[in-house]
N, C-alpha and C. Protein backbone atom coordinates (compact mmCIF):
# COMPACT_ATOMS: atom_id res chain seq x y z
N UNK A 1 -208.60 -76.67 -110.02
CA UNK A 1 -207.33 -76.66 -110.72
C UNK A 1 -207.51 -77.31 -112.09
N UNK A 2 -206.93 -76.54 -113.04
CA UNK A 2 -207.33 -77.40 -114.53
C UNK A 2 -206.02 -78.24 -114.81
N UNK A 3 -207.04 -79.35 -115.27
CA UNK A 3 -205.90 -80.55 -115.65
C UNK A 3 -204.88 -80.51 -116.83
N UNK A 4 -204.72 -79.36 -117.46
CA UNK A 4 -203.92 -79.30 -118.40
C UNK A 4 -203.15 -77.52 -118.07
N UNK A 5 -202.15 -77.16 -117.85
CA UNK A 5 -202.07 -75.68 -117.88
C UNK A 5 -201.34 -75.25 -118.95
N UNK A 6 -201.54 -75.69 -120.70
CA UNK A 6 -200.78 -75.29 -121.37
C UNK A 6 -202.21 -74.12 -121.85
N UNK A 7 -200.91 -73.17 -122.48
CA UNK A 7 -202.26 -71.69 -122.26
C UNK A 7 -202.80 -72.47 -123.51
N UNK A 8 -204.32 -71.89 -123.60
CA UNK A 8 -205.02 -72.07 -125.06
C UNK A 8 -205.56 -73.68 -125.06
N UNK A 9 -205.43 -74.54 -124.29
CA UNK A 9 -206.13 -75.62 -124.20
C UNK A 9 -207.45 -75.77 -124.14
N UNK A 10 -208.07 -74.79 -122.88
CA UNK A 10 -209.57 -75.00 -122.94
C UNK A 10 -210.29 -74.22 -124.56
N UNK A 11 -209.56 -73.20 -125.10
CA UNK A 11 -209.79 -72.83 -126.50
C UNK A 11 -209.89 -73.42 -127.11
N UNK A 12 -208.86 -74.17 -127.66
CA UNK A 12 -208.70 -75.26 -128.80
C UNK A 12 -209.70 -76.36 -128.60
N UNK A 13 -209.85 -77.03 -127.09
CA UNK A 13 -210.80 -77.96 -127.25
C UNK A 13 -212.45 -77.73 -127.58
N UNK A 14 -212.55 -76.59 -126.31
CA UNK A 14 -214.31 -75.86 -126.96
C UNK A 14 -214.51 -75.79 -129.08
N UNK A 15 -213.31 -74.86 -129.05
CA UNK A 15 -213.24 -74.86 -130.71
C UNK A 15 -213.24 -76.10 -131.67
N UNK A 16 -212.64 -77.11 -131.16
CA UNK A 16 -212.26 -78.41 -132.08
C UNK A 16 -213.14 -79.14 -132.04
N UNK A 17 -213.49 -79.52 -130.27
CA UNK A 17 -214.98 -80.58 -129.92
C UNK A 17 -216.17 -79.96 -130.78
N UNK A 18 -216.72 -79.00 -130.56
CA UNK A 18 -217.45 -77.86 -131.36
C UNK A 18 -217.75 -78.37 -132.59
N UNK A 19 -216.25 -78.17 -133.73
CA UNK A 19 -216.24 -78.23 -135.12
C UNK A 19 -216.58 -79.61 -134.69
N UNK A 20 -215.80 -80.79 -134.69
CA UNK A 20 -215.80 -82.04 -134.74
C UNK A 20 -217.20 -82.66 -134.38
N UNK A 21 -218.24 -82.41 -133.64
CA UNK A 21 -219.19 -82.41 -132.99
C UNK A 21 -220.28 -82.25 -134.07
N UNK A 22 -220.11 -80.43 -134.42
CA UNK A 22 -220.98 -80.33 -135.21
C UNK A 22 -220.55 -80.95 -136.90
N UNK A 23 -219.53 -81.55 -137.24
CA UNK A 23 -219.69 -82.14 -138.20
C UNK A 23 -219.86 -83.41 -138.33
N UNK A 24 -219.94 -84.46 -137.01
CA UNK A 24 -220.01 -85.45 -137.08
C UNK A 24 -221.58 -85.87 -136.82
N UNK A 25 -222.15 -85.14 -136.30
CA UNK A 25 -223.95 -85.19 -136.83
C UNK A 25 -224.29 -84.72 -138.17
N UNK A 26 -223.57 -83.42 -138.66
CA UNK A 26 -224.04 -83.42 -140.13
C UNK A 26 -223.71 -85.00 -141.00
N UNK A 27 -222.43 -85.10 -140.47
CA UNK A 27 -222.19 -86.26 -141.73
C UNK A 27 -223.16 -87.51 -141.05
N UNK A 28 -223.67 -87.89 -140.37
CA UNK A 28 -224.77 -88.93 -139.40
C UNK A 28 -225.65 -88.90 -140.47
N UNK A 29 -226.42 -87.06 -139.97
CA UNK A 29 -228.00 -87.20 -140.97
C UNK A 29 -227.39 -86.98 -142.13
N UNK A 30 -226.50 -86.89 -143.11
CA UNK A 30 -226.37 -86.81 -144.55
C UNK A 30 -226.73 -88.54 -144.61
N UNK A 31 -225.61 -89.34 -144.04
CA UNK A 31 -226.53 -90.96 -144.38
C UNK A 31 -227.37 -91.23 -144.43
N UNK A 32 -228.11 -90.89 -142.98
CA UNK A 32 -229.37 -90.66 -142.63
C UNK A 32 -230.44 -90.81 -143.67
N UNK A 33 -230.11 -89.31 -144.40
CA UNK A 33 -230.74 -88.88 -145.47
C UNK A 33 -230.15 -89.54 -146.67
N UNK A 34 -229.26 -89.64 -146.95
CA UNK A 34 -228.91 -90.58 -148.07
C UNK A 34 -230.15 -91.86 -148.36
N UNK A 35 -229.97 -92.66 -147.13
CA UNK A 35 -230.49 -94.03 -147.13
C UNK A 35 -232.04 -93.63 -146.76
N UNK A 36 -232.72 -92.34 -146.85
CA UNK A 36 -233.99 -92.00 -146.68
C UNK A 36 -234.56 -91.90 -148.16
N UNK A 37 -233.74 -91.47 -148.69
CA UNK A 37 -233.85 -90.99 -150.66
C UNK A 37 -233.42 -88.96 -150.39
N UNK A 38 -233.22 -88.78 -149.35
CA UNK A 38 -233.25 -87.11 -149.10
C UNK A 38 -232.79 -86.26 -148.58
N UNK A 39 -231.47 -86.51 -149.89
CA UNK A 39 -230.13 -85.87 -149.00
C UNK A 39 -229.97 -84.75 -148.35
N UNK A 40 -229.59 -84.13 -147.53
CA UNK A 40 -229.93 -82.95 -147.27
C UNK A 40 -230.91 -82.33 -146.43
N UNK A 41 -232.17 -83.13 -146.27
CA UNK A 41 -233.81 -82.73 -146.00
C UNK A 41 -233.43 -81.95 -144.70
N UNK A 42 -232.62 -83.19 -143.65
CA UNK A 42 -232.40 -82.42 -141.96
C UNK A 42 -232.17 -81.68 -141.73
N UNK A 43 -230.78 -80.86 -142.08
CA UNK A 43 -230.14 -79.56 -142.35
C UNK A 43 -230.64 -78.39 -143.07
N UNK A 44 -231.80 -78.85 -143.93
CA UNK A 44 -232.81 -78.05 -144.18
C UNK A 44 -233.80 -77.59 -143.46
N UNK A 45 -234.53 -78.57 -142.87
CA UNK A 45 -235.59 -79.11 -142.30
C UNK A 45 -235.29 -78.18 -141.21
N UNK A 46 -234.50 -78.36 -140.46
CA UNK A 46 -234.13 -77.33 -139.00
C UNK A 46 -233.81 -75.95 -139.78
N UNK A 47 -233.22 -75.72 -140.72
CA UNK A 47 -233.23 -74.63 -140.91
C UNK A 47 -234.31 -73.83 -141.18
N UNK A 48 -235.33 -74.38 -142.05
CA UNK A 48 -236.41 -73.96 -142.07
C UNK A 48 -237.27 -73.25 -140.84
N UNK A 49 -237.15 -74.71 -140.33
CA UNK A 49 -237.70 -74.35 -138.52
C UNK A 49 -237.33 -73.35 -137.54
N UNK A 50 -236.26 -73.68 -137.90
CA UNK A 50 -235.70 -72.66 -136.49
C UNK A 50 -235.03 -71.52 -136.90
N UNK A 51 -234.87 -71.02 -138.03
CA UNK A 51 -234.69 -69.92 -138.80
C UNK A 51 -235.86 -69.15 -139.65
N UNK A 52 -235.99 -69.64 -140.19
CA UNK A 52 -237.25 -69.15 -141.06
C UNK A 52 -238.70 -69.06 -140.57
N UNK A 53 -239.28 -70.21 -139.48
CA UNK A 53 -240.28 -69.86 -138.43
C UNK A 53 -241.19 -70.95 -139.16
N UNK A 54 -241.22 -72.03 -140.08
CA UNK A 54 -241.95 -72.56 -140.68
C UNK A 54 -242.27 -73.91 -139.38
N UNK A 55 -243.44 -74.23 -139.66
CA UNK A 55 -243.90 -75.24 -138.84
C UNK A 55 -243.50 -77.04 -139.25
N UNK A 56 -243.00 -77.40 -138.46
CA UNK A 56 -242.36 -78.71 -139.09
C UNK A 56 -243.26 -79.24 -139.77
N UNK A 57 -244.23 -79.86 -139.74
CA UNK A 57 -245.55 -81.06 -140.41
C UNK A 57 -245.28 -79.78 -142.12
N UNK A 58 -244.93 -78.44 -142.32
CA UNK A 58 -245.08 -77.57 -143.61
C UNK A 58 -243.97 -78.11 -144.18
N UNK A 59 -242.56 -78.25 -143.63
CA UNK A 59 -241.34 -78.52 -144.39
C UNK A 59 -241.63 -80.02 -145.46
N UNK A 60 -241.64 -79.76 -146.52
CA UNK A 60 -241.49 -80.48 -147.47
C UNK A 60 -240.66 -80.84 -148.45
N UNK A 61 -239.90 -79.16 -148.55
CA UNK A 61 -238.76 -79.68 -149.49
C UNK A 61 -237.15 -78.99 -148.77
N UNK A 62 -236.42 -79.65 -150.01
CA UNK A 62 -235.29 -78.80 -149.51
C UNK A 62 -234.67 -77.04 -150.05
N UNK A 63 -234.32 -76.47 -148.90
CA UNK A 63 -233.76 -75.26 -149.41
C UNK A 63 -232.37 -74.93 -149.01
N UNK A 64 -231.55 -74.50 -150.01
CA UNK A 64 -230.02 -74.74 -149.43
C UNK A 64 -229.85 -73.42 -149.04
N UNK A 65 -230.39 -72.26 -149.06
CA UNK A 65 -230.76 -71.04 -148.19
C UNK A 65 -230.45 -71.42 -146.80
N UNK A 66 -231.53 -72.09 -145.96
CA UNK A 66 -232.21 -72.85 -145.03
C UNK A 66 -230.90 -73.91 -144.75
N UNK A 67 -230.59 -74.59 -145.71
CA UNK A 67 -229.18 -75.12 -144.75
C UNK A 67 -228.00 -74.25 -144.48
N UNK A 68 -227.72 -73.66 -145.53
CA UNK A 68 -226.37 -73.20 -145.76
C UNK A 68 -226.24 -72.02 -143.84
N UNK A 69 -227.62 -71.20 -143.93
CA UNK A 69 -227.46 -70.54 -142.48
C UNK A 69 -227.72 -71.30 -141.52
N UNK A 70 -228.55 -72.39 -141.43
CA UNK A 70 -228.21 -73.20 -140.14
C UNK A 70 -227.18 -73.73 -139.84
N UNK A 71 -226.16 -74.35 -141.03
CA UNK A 71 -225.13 -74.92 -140.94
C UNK A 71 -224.16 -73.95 -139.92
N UNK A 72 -224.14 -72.53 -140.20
CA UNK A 72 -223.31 -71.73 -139.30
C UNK A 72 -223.92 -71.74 -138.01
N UNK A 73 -225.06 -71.41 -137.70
CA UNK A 73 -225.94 -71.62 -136.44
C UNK A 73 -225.52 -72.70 -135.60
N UNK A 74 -225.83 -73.73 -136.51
CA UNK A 74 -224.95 -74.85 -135.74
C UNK A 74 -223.98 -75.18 -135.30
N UNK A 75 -223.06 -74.75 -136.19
CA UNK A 75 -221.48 -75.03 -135.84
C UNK A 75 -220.99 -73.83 -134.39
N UNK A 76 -222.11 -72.68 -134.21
CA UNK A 76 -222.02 -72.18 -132.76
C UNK A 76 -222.30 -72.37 -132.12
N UNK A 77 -223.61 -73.44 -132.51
CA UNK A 77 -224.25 -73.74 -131.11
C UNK A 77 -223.30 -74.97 -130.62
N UNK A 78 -222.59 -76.12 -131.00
CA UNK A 78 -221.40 -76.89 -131.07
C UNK A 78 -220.36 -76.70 -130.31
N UNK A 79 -219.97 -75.23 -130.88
CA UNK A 79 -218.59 -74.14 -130.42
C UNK A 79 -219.53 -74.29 -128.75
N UNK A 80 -220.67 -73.79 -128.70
CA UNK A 80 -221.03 -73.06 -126.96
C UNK A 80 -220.68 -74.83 -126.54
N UNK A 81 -221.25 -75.96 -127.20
CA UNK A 81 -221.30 -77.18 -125.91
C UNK A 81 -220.48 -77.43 -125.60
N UNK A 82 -219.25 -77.23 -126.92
CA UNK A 82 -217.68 -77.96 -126.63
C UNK A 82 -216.98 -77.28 -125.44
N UNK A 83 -217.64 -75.38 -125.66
CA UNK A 83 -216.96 -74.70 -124.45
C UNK A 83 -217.53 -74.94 -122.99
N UNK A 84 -218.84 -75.46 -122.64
CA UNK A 84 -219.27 -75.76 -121.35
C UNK A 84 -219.06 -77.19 -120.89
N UNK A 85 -218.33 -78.43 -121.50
CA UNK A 85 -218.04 -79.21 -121.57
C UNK A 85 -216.52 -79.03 -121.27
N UNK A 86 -215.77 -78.15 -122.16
CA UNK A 86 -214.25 -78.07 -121.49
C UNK A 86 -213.73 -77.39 -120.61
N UNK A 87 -214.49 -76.80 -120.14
CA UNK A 87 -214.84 -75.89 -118.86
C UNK A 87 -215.09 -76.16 -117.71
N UNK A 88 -216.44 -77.22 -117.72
CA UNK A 88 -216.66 -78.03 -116.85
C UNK A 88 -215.73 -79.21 -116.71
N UNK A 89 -214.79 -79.71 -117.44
CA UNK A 89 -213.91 -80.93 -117.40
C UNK A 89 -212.28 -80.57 -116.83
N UNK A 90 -212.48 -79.21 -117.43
CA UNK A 90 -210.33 -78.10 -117.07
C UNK A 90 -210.41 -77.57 -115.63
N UNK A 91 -211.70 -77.05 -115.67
CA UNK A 91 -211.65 -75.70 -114.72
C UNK A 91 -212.36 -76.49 -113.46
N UNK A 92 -213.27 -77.06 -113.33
CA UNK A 92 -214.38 -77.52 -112.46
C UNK A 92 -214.09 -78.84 -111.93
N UNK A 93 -213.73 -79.08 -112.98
CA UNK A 93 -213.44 -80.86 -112.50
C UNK A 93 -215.18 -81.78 -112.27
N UNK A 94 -215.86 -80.98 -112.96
CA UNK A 94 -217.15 -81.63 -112.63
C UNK A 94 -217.49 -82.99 -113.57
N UNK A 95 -216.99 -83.36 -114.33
CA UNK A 95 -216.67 -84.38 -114.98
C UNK A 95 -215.48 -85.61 -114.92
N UNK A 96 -215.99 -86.82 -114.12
CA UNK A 96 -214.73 -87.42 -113.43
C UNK A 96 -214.14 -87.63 -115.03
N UNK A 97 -212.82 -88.16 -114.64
CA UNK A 97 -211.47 -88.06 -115.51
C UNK A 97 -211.16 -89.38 -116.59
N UNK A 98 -212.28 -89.62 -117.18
CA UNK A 98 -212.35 -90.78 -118.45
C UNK A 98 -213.18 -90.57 -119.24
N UNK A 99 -212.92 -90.77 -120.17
CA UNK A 99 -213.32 -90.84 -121.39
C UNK A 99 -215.36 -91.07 -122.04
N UNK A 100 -215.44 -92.26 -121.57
CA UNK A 100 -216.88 -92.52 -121.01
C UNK A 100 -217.65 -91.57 -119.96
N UNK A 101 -216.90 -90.75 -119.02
CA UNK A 101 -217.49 -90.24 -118.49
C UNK A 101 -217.70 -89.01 -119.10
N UNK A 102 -217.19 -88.09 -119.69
CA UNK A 102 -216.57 -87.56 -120.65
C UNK A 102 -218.34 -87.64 -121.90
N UNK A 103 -218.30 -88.63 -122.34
CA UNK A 103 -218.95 -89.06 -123.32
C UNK A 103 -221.03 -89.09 -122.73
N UNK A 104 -221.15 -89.76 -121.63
CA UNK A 104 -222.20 -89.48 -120.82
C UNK A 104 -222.43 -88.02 -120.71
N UNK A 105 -221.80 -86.90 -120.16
CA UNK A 105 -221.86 -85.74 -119.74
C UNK A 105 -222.34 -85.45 -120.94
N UNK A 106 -221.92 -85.62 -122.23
CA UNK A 106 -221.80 -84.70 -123.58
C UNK A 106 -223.75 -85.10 -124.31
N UNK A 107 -223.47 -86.61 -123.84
CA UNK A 107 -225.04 -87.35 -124.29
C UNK A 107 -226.38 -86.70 -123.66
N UNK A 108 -226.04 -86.56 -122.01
CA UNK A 108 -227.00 -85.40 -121.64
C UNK A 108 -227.36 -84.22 -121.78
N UNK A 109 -226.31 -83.29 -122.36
CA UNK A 109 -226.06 -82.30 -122.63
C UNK A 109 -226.97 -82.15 -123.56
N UNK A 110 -226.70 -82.93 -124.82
CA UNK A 110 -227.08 -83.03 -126.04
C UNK A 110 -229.00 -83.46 -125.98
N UNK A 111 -228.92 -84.47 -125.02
CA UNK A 111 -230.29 -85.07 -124.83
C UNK A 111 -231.37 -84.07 -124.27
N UNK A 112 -230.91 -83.41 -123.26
CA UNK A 112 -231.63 -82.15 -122.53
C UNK A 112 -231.73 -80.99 -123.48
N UNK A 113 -230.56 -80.57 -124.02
CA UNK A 113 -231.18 -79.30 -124.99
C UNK A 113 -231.86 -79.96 -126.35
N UNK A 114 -231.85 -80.98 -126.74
CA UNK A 114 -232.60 -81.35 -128.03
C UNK A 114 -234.35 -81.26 -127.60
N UNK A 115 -234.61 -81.77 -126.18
CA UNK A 115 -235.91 -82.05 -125.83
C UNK A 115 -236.64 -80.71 -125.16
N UNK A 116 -235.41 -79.82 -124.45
CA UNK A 116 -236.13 -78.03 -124.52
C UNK A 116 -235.95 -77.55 -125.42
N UNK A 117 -235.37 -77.29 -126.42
CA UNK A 117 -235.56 -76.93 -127.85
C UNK A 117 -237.02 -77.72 -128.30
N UNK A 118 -237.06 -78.60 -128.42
CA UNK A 118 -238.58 -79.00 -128.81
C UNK A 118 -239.46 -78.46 -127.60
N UNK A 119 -239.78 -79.04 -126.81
CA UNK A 119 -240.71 -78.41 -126.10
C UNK A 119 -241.10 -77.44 -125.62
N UNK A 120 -239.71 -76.03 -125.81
CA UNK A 120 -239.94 -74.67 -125.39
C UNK A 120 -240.07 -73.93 -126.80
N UNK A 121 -239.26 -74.41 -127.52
CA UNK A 121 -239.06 -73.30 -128.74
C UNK A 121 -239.84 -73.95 -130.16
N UNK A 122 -239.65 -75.10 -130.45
CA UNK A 122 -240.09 -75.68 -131.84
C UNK A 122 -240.43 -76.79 -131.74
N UNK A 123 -241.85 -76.64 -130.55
CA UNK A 123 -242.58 -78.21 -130.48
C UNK A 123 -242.37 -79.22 -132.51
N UNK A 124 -242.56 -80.41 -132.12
CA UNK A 124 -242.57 -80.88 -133.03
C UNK A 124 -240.99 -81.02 -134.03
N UNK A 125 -240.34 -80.82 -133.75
CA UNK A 125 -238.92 -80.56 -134.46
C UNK A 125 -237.89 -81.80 -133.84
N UNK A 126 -238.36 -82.61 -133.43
CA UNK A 126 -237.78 -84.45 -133.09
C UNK A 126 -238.57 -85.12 -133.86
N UNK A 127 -240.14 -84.88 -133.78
CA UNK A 127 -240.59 -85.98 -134.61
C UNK A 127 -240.45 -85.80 -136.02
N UNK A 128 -239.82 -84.41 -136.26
CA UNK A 128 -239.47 -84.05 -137.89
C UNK A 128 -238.52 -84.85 -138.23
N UNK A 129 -237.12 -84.96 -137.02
CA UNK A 129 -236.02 -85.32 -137.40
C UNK A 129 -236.20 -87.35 -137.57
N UNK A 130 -236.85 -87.60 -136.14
CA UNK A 130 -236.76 -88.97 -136.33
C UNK A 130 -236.24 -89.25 -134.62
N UNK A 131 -236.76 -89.59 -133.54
CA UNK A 131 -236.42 -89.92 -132.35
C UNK A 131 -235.48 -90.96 -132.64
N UNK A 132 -235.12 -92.12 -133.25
CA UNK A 132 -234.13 -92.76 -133.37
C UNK A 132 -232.77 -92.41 -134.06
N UNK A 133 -233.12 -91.97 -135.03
CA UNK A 133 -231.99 -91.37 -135.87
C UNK A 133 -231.43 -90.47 -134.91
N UNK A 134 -232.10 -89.25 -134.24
CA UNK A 134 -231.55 -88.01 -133.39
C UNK A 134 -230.46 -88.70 -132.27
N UNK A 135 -231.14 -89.87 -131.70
CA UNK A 135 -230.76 -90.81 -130.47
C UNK A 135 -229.42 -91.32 -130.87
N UNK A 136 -229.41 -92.12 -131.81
CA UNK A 136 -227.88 -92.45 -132.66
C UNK A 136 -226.83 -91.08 -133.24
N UNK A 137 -227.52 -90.47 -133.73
CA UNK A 137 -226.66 -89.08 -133.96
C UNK A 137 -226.44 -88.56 -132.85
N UNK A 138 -226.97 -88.09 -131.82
CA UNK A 138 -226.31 -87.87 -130.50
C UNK A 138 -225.51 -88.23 -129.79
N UNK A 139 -225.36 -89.85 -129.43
CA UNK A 139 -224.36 -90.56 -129.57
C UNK A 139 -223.20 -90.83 -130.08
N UNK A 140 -223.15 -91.02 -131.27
CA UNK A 140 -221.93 -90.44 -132.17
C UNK A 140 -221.19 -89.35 -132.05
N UNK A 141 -221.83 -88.05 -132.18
CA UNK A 141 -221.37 -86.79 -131.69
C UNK A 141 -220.79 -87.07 -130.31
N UNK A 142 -221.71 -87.04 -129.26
CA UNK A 142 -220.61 -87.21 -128.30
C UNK A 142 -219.74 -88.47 -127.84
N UNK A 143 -219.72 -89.19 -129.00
CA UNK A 143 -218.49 -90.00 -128.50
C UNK A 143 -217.48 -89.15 -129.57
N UNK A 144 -217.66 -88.92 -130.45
CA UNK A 144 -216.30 -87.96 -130.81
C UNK A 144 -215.96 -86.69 -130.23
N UNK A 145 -216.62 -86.25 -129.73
CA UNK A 145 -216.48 -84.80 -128.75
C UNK A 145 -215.42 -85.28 -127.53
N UNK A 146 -216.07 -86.20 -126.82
CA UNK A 146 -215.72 -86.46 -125.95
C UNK A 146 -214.05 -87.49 -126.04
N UNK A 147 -213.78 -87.90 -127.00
CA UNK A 147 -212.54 -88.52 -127.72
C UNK A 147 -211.18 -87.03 -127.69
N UNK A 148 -212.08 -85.92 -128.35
CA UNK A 148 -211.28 -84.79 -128.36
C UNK A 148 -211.24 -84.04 -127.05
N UNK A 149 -211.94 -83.93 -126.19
CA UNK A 149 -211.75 -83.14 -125.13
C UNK A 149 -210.75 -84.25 -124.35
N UNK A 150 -210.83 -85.14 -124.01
CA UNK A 150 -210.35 -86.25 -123.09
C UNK A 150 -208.95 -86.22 -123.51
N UNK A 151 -208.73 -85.91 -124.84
CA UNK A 151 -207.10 -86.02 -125.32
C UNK A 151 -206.85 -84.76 -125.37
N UNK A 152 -207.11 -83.97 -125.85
CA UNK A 152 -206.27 -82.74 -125.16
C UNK A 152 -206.46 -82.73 -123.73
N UNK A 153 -206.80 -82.96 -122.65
CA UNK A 153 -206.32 -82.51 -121.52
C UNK A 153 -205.34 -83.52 -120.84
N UNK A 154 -205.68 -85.16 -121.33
CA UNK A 154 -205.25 -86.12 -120.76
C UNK A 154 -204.25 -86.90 -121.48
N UNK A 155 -204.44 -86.44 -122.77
CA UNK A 155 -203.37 -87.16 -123.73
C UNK A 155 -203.91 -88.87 -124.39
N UNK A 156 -203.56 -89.16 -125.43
CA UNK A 156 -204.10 -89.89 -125.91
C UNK A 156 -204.84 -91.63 -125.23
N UNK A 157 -206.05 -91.43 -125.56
CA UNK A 157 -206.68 -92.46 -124.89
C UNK A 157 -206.40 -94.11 -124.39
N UNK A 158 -205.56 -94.40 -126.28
CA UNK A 158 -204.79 -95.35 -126.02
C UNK A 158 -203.54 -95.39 -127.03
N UNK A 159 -202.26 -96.37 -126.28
CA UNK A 159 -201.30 -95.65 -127.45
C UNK A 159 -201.05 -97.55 -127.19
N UNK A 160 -199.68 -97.14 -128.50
CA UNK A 160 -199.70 -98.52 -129.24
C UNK A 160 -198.68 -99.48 -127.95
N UNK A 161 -198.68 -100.72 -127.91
CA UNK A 161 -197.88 -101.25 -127.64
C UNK A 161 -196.50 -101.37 -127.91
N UNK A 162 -195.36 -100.83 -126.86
CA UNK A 162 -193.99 -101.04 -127.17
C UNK A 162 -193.45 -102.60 -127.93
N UNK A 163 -192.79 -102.15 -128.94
CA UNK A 163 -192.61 -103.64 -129.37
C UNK A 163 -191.71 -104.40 -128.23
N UNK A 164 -191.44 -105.90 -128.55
CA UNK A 164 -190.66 -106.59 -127.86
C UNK A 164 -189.36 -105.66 -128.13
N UNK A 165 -188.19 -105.55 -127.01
CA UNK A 165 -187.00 -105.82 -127.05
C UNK A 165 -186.12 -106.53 -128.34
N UNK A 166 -185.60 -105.71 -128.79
CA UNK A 166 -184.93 -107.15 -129.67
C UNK A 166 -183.34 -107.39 -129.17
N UNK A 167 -183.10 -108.34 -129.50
CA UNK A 167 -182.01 -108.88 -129.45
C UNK A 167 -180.59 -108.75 -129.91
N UNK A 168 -180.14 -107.89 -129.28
CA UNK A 168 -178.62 -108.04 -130.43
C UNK A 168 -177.49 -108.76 -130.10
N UNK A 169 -176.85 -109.00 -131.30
CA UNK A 169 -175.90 -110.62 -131.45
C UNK A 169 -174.89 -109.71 -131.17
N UNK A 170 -174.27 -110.84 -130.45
CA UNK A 170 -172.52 -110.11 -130.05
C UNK A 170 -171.89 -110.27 -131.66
């Protein structure tokens, strides 16, 4: 039974977690890269790789070719996690019902396809990015993914405190 039955919920969240997801790792490695001297390099760097067929240890510079089409690549591959994530959380219930849990599910998700993507398809394409940096950007992402899926189905995580009562004078 899905925990929300307003129509278009599991849509909006696959779609939003997705966008939100995939822009909250771009904006990660833009710092990333900022505070590297090389803005840009990551979003290149994979594009290169996993579009163009170039071998990571070759990527040297940047090409905004090489980002500009990964950037869309990405933002689907995002769209697919947000949708097997709100799917598995509406429809399945395979994700118990908080936020953190929510956030774990999204970290494995993320952790498992980053490490078969390297090891099946583009050995070498973690140690391009940076095993720590990827580890913190993963994180991030799914704690905002998981912020958006958890509130659309459950409603906001935390809300403000009712003020005191006040007092009125006869």
């Amino acid at each position: 039974m899905a925990v929300s039955t307003k129509p278009g919920d599991i849509q909006f969240s696959s779609l939003m977690s997705g966008a939100y997801g995939s822009s909250a790792i771009a904006l990660f490695f833009l710092i990333v890269d900022a505070l590297r001297g090389d803005v840009l390099f990551t979003p290149s760097f994979m594009g290169q790789v996993v579009l163009f067929g170039m071998a990571p240890a070759d990527v040297t510079s940047i090409r905004l070719d090489a980002m500009a089409l990964y950037s869309l690549v990405h933002l689907a591959a995002f769209i697919g996690i947000g949708t097997i994530v709100s799917v598995a959380y509406a429809r399945f219930s395979l994700i118990p019902r908080n936020v953190v849990a929510v956030a774990f599910a999204l970290l494995a998700l993320l952790t498992i396809g980053t490490m078969g993507v390297d090891r099946l398809l583009f050995p070498g394409i973690i140690d391009g990015i940076g095993r720590l940096p990827l580890a913190l950007g993963n994180g991030f992402t799914s704690i905002t993914m998981a912020v958006l899926v958890y509130q659309t189905f459950e409603g906001p995580i935390w809300t403000p405190r009712a003020s005191a009562p006040q007092r009125q004078e006869a």
